[in-house]
PDB file of N, CA and C in Angstrom:
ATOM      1  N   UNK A   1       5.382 -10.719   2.593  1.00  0.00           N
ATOM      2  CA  UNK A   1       5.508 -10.373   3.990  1.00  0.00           C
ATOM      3  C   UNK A   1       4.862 -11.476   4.824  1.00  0.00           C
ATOM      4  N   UNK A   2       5.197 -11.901   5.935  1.00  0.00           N
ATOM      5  CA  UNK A   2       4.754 -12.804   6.630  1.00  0.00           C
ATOM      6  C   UNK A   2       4.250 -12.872   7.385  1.00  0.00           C
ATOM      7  N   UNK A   3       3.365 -12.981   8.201  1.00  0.00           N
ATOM      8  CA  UNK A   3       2.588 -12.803   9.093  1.00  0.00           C
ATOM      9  C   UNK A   3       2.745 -13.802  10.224  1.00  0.00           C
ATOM     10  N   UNK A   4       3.411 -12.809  11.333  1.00  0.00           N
ATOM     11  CA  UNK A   4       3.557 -13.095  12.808  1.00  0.00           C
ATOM     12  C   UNK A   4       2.541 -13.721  13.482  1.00  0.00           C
ATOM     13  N   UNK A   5       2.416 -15.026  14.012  1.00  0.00           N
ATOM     14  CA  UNK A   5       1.219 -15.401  14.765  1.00  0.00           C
ATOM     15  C   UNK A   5       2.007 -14.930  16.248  1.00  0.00           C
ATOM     16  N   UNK A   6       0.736 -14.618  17.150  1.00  0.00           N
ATOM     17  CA  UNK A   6       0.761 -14.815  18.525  1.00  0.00           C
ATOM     18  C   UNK A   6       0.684 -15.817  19.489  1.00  0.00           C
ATOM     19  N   UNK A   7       0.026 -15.464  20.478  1.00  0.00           N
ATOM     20  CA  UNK A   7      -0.657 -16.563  21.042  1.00  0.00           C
ATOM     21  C   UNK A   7      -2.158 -16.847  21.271  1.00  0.00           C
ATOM     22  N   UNK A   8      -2.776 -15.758  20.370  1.00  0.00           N
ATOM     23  CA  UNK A   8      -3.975 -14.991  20.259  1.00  0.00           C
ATOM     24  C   UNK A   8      -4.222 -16.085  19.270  1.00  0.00           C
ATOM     25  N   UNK A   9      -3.482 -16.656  18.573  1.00  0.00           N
ATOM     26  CA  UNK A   9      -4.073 -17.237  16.995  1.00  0.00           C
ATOM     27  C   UNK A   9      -5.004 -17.967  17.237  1.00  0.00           C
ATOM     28  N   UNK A  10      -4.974 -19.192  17.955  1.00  0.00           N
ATOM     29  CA  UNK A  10      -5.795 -19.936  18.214  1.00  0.00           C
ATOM     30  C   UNK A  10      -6.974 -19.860  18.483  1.00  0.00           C
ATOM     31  N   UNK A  11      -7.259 -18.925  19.103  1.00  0.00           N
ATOM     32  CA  UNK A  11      -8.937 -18.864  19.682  1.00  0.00           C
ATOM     33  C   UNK A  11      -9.205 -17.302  19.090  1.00  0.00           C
ATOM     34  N   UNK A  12      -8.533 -16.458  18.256  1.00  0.00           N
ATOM     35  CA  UNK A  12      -8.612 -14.892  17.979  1.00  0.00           C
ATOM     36  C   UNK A  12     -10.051 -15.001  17.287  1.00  0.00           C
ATOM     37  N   UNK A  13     -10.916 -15.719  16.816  1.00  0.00           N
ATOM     38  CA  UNK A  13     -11.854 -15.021  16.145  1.00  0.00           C
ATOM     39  C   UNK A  13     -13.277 -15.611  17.189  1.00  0.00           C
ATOM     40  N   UNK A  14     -12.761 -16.198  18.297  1.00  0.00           N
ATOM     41  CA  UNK A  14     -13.836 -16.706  19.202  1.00  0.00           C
ATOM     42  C   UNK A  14     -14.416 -15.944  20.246  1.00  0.00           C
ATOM     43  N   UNK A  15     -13.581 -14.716  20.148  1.00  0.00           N
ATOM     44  CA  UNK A  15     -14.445 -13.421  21.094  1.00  0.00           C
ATOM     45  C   UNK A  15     -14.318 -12.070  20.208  1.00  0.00           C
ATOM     46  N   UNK A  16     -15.244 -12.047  18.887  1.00  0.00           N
ATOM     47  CA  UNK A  16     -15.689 -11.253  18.679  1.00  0.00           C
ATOM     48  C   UNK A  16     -16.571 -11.095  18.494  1.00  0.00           C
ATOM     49  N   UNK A  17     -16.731  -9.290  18.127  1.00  0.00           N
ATOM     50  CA  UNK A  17     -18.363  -8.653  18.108  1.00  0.00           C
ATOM     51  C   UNK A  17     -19.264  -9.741  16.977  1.00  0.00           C
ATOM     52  N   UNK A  18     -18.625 -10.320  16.014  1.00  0.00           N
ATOM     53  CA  UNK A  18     -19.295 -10.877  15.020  1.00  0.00           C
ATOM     54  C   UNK A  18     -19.630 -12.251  15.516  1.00  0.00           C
ATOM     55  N   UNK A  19     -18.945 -12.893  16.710  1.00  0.00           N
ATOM     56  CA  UNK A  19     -19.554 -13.952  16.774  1.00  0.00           C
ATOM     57  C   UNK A  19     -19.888 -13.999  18.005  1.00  0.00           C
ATOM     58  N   UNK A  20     -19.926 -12.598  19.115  1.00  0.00           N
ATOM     59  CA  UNK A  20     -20.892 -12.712  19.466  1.00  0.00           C
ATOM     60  C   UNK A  20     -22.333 -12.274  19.214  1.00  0.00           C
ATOM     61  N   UNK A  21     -22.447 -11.837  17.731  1.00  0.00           N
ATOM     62  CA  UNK A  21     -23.637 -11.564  17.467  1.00  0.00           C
ATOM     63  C   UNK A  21     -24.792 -13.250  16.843  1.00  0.00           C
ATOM     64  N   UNK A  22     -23.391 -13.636  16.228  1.00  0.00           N
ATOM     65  CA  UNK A  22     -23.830 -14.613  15.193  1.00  0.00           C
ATOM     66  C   UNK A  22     -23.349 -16.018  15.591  1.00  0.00           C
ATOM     67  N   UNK A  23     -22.740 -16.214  16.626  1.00  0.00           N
ATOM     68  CA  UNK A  23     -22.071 -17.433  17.497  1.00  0.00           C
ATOM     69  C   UNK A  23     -20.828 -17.977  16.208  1.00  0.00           C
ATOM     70  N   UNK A  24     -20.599 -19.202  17.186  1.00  0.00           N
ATOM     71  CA  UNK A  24     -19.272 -19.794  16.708  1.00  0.00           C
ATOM     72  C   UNK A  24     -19.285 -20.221  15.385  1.00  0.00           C
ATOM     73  N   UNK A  25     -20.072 -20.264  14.724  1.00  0.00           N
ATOM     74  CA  UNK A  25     -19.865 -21.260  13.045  1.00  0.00           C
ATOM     75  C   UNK A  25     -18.575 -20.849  12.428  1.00  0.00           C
ATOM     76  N   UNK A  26     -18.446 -22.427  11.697  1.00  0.00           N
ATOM     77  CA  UNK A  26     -17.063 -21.293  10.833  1.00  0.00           C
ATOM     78  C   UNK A  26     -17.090 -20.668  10.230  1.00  0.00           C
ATOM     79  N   UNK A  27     -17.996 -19.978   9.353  1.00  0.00           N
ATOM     80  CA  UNK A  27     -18.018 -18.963   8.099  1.00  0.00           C
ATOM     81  C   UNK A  27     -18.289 -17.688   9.135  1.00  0.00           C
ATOM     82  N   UNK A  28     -18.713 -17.534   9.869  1.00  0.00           N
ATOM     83  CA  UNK A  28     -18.110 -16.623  11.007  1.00  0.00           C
ATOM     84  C   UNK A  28     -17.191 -16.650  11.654  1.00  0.00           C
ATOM     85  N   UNK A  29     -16.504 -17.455  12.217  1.00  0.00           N
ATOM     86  CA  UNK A  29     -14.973 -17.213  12.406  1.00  0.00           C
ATOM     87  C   UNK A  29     -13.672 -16.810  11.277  1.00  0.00           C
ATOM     88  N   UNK A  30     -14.297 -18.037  10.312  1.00  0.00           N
ATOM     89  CA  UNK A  30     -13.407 -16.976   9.075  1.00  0.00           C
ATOM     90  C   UNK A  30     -13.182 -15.920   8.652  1.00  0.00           C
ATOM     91  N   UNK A  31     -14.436 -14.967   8.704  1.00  0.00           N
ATOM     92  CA  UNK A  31     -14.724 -13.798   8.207  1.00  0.00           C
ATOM     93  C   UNK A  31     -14.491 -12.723   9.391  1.00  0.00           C
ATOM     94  N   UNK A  32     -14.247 -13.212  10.121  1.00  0.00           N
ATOM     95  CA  UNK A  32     -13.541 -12.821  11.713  1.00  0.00           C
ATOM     96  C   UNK A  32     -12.541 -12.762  11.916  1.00  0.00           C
ATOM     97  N   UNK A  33     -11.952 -14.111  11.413  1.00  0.00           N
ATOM     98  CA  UNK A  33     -10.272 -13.638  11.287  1.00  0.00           C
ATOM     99  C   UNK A  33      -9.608 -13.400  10.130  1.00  0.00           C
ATOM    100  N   UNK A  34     -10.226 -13.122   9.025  1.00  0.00           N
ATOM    101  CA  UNK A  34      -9.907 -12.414   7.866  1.00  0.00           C
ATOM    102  C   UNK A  34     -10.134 -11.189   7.715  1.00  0.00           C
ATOM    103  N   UNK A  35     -11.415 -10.366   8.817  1.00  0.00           N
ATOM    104  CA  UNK A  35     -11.375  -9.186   9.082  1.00  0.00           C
ATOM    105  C   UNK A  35     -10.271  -9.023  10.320  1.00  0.00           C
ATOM    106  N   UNK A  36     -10.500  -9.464  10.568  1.00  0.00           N
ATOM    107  CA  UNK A  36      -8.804  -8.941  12.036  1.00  0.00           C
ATOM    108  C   UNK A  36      -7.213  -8.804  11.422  1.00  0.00           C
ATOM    109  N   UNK A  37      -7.375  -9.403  10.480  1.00  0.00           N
ATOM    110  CA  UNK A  37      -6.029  -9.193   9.311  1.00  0.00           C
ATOM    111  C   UNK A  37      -6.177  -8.885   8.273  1.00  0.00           C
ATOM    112  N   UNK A  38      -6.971  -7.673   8.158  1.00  0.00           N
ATOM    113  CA  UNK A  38      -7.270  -7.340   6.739  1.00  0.00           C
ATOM    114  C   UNK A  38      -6.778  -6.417   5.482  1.00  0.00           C
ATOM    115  N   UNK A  39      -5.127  -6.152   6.544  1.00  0.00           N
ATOM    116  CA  UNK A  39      -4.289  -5.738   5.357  1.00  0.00           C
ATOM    117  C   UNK A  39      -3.211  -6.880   5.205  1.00  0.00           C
ATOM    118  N   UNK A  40      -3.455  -8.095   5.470  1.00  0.00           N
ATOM    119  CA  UNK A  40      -2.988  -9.369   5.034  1.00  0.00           C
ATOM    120  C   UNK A  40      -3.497 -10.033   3.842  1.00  0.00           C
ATOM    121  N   UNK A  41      -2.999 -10.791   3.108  1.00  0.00           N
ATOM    122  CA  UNK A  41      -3.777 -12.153   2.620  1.00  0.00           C
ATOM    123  C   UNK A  41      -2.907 -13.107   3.359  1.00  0.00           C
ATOM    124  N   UNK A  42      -4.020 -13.986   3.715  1.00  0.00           N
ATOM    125  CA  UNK A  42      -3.499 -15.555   4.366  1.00  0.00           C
ATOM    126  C   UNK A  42      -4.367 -16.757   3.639  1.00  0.00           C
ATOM    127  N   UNK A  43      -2.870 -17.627   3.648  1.00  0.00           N
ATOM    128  CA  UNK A  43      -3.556 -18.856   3.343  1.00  0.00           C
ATOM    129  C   UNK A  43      -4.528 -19.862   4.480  1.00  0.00           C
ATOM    130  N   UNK A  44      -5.058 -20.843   3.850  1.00  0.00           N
ATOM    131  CA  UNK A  44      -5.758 -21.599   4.719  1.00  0.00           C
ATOM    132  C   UNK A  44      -5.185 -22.011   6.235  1.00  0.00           C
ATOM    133  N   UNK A  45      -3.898 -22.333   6.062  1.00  0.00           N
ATOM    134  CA  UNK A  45      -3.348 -22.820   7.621  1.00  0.00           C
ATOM    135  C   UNK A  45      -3.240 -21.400   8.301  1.00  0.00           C
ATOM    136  N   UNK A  46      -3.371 -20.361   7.897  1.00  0.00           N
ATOM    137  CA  UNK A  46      -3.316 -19.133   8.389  1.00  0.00           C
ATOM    138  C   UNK A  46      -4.508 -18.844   9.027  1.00  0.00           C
ATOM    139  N   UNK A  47      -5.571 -18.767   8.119  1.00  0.00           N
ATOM    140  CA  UNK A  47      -6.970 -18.836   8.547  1.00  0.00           C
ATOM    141  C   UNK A  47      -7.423 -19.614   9.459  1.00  0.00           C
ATOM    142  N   UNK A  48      -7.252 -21.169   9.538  1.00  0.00           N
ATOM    143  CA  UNK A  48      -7.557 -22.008  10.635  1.00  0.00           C
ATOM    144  C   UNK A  48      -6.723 -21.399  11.454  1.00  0.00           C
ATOM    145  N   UNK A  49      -5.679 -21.243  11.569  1.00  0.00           N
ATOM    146  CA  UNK A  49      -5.088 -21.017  13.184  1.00  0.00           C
ATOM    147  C   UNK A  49      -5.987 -19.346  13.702  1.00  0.00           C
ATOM    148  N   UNK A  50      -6.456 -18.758  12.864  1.00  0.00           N
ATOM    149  CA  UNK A  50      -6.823 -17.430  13.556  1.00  0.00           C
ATOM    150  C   UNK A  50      -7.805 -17.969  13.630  1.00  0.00           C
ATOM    151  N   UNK A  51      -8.912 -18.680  13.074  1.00  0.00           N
ATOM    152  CA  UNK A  51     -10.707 -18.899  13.390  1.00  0.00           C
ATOM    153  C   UNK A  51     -10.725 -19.872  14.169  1.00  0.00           C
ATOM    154  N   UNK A  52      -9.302 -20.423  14.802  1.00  0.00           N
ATOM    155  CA  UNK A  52      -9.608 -21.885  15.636  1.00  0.00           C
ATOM    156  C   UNK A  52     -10.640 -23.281  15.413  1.00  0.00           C
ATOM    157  N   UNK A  53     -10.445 -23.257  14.170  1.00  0.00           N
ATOM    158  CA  UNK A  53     -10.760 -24.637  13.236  1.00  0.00           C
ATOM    159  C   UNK A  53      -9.810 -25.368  12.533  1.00  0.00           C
ATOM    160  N   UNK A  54     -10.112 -26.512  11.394  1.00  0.00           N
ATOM    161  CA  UNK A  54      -9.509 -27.041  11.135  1.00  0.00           C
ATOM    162  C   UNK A  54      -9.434 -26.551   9.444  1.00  0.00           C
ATOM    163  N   UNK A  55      -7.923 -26.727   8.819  1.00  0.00           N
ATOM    164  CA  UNK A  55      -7.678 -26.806   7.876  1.00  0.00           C
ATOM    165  C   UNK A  55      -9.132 -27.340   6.974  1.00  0.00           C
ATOM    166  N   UNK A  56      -9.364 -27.857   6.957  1.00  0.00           N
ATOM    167  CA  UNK A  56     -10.345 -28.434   6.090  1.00  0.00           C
ATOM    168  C   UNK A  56     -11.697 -28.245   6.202  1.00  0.00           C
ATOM    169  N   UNK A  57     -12.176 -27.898   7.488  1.00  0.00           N
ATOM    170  CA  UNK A  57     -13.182 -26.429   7.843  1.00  0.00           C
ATOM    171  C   UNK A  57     -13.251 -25.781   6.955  1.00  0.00           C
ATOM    172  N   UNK A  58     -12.033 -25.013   6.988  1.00  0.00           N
ATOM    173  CA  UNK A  58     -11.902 -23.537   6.084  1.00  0.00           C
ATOM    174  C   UNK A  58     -12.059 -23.850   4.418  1.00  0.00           C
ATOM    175  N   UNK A  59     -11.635 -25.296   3.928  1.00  0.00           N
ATOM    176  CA  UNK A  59     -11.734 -25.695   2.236  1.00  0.00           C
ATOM    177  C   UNK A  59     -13.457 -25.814   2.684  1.00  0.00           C
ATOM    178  N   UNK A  60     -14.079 -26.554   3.619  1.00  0.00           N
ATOM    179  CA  UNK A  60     -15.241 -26.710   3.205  1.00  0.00           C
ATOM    180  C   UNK A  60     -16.198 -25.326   3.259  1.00  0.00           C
ATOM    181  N   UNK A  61     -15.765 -24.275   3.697  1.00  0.00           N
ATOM    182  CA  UNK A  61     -16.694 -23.294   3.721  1.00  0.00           C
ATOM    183  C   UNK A  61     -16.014 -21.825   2.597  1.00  0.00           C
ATOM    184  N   UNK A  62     -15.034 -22.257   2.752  1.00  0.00           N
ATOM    185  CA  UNK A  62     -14.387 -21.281   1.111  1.00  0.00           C
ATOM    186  C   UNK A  62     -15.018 -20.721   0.154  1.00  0.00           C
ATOM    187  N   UNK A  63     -15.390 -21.860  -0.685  1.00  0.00           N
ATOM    188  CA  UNK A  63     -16.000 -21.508  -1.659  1.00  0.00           C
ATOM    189  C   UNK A  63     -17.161 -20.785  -1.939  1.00  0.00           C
ATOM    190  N   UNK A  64     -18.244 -21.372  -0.414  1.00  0.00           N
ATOM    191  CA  UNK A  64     -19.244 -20.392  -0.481  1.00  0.00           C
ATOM    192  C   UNK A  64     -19.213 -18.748  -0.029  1.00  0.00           C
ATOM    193  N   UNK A  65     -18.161 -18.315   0.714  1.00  0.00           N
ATOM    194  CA  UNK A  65     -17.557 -17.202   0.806  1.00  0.00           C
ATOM    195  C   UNK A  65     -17.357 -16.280  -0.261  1.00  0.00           C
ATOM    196  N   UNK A  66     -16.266 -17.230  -1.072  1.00  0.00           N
ATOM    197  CA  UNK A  66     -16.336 -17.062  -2.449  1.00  0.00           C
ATOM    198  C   UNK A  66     -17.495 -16.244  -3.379  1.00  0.00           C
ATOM    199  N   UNK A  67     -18.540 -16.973  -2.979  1.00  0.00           N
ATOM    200  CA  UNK A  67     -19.730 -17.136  -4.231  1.00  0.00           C
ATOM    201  C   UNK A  67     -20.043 -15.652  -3.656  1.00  0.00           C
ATOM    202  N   UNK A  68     -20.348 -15.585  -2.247  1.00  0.00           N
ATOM    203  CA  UNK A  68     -20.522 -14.677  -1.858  1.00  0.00           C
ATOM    204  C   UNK A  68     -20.224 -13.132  -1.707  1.00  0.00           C
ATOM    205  N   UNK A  69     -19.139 -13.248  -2.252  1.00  0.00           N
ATOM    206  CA  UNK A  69     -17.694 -11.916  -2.512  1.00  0.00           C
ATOM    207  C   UNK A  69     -17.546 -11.154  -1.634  1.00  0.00           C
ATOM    208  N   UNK A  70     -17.508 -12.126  -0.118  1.00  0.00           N
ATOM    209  CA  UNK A  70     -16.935 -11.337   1.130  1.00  0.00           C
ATOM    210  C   UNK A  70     -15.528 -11.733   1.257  1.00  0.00           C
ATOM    211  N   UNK A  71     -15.115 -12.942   0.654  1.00  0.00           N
ATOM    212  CA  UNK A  71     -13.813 -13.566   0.566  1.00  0.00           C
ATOM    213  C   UNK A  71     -13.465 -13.299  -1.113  1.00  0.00           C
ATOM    214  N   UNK A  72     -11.980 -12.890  -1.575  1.00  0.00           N
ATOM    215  CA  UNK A  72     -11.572 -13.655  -3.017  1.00  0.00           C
ATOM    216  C   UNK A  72     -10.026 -14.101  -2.696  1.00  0.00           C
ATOM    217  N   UNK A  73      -9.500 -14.271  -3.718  1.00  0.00           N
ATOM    218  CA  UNK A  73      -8.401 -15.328  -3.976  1.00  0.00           C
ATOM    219  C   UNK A  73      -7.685 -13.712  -4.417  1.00  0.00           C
ATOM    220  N   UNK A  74      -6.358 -13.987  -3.748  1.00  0.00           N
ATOM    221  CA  UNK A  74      -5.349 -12.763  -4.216  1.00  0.00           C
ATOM    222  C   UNK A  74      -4.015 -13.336  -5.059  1.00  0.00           C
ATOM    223  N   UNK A  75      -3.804 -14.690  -4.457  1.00  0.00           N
ATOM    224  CA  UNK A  75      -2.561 -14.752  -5.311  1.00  0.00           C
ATOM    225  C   UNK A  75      -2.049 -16.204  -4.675  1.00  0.00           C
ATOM    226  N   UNK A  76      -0.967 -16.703  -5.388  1.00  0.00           N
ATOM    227  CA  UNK A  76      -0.338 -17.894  -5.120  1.00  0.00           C
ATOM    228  C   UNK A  76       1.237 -17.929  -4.401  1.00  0.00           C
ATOM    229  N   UNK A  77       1.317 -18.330  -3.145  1.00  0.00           N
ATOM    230  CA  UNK A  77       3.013 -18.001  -2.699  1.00  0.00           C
ATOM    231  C   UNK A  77       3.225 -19.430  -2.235  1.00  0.00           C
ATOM    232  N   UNK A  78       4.333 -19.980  -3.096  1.00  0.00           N
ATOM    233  CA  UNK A  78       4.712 -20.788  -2.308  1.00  0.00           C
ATOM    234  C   UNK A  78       4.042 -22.370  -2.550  1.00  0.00           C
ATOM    235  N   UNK A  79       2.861 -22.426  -3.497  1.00  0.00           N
ATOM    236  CA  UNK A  79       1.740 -23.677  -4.035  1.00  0.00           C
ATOM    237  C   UNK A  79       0.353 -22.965  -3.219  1.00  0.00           C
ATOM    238  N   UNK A  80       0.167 -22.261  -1.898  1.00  0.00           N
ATOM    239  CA  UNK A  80      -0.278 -21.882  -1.321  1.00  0.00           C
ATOM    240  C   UNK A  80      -1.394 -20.967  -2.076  1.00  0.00           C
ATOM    241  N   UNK A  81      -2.662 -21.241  -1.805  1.00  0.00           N
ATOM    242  CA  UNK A  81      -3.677 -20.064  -2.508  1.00  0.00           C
ATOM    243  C   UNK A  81      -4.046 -18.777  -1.160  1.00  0.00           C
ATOM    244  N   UNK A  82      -3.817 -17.829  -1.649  1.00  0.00           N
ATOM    245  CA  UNK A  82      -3.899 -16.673  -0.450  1.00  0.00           C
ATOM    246  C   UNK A  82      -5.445 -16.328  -0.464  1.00  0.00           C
ATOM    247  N   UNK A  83      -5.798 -16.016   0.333  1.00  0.00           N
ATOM    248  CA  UNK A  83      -7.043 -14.713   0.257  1.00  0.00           C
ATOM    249  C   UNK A  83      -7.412 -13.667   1.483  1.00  0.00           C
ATOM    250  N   UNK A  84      -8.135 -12.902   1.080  1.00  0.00           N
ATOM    251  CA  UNK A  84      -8.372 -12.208   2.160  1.00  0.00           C
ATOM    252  C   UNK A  84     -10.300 -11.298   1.915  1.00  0.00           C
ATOM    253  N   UNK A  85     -10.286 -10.527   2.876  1.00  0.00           N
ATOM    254  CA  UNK A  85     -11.512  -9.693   3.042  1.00  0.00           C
ATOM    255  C   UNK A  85     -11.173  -9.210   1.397  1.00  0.00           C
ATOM    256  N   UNK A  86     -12.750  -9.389   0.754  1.00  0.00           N
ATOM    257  CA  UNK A  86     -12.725  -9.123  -0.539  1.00  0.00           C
ATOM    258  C   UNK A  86     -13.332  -7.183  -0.736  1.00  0.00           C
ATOM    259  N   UNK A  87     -12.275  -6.147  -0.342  1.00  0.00           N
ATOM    260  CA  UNK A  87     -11.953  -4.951   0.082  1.00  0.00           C
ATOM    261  C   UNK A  87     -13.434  -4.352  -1.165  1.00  0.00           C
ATOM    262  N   UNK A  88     -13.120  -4.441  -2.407  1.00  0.00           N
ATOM    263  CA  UNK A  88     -14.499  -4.235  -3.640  1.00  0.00           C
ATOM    264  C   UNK A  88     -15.700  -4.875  -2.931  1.00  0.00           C
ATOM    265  N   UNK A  89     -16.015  -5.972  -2.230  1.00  0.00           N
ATOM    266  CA  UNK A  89     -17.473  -5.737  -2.220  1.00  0.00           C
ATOM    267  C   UNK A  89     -18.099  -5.267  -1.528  1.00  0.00           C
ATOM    268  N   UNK A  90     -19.398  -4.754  -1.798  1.00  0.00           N
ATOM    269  CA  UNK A  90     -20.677  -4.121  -0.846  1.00  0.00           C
ATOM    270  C   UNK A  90     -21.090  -5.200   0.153  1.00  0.00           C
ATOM    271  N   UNK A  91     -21.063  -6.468   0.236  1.00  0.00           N
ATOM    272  CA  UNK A  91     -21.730  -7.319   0.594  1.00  0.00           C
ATOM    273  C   UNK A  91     -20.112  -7.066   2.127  1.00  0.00           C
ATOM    274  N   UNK A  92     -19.033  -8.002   1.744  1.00  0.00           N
ATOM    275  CA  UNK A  92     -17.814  -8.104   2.489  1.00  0.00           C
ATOM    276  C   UNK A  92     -17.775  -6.145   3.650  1.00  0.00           C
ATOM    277  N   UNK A  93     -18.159  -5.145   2.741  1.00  0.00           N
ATOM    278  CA  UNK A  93     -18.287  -3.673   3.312  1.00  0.00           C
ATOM    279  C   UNK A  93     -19.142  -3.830   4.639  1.00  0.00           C
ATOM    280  N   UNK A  94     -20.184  -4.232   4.429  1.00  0.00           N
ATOM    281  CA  UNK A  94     -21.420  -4.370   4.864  1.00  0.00           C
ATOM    282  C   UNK A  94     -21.043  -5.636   6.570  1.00  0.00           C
ATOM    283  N   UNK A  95     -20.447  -6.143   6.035  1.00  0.00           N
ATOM    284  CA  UNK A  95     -19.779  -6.998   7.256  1.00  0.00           C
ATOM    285  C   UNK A  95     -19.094  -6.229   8.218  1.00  0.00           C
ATOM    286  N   UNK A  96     -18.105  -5.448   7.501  1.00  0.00           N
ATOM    287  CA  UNK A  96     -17.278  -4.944   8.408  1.00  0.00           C
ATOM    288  C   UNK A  96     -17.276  -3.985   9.410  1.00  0.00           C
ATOM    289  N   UNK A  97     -18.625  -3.041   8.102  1.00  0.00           N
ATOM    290  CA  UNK A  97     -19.205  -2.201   9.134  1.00  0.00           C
ATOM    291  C   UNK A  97     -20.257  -2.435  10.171  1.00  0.00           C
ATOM    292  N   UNK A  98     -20.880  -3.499  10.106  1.00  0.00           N
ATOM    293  CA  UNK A  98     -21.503  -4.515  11.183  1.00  0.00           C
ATOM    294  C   UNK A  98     -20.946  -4.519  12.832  1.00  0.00           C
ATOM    295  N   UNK A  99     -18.819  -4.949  11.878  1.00  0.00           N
ATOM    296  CA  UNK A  99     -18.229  -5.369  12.918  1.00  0.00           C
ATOM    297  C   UNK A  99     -17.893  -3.799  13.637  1.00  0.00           C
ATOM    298  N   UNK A 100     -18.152  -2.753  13.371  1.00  0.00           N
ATOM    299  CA  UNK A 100     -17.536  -2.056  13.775  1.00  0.00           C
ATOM    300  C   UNK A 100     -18.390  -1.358  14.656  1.00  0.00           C
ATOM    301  N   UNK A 101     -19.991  -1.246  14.384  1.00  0.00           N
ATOM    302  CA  UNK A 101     -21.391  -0.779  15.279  1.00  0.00           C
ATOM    303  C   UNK A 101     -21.098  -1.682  16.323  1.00  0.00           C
ATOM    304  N   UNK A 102     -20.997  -3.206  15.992  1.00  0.00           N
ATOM    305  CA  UNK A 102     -21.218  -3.990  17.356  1.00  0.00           C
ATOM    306  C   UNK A 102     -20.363  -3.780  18.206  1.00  0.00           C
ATOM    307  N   UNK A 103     -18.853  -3.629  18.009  1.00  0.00           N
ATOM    308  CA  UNK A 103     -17.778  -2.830  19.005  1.00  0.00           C
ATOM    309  C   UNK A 103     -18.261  -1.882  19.605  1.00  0.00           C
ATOM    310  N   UNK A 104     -18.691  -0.813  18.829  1.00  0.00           N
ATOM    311  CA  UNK A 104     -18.872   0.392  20.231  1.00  0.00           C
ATOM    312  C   UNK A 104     -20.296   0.052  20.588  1.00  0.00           C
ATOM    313  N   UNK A 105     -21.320  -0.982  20.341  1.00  0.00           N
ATOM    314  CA  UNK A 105     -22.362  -1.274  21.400  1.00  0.00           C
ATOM    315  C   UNK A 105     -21.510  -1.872  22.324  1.00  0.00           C
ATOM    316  N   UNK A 106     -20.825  -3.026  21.711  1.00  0.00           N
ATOM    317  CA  UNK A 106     -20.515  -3.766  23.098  1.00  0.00           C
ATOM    318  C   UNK A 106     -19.423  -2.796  23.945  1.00  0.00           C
ATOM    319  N   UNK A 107     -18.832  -1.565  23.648  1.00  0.00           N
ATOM    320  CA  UNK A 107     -18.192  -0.889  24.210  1.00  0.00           C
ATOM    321  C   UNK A 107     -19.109  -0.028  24.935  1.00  0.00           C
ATOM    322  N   UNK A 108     -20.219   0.311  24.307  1.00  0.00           N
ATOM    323  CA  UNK A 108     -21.205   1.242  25.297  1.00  0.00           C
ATOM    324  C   UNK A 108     -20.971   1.062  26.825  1.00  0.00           C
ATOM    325  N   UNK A 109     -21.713  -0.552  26.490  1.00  0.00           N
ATOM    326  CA  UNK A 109     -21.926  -1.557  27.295  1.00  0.00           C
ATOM    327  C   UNK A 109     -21.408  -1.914  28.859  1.00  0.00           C
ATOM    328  N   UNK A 110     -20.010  -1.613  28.357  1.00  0.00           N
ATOM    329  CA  UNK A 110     -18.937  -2.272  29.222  1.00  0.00           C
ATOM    330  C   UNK A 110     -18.446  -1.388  30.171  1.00  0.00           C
TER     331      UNK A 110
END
């Protein structure tokens, strides 16, 4: 299945609750826009266009994601390595539900 970009792609992981908790880095934008599509897997050019970085951003901070098991590897389409929010871990859980307190603060808020 393919995944429709908008016009949101570009800057989509630069106004959220997660980075406005934790600012712009990329391993926060990644994990930002891999939680915003998280009944997707996307490859890397997928990921850069939603975290508004560069292709090679996303290889350099991958792996430690990886190590981390908030990100894994789902499958190969195309030569393309997919991944997404790694749904099994406590650690990746623990993110999401982060992202989801800081929404309704910042919804309190507003």
């Amino acid at each position: 299945m393919a995944l429709e970009h908008t016009d949101r792609s570009e800057t989509y992981a630069e106004d959220t609750a997660l980075t406005e908790l934790f600012g712009n880095g990329p391993k926060v934008k990644i994990i930002a826009a891999l939680l915003g599509e998280s009944d997707h897997d996307l490859n890397v050019t997928q990921i850069a266009e939603l975290a508004g970085i560069h292709r090679t951003t996303v290889y350099d901070h991958l792996e430690d994601l990886l190590e981390l098991g908030v990100v894994e590897q789902t499958r190969t389409v195309g030569g393309s390595q997919m991944y997404r929010i790694d749904r099994d871990s406590t650690v990746a859980e623990d993110v999401a539900q982060l992202e989801w307190d800081l929404l309704d603060v910042i919804g309190d808020e507003e």
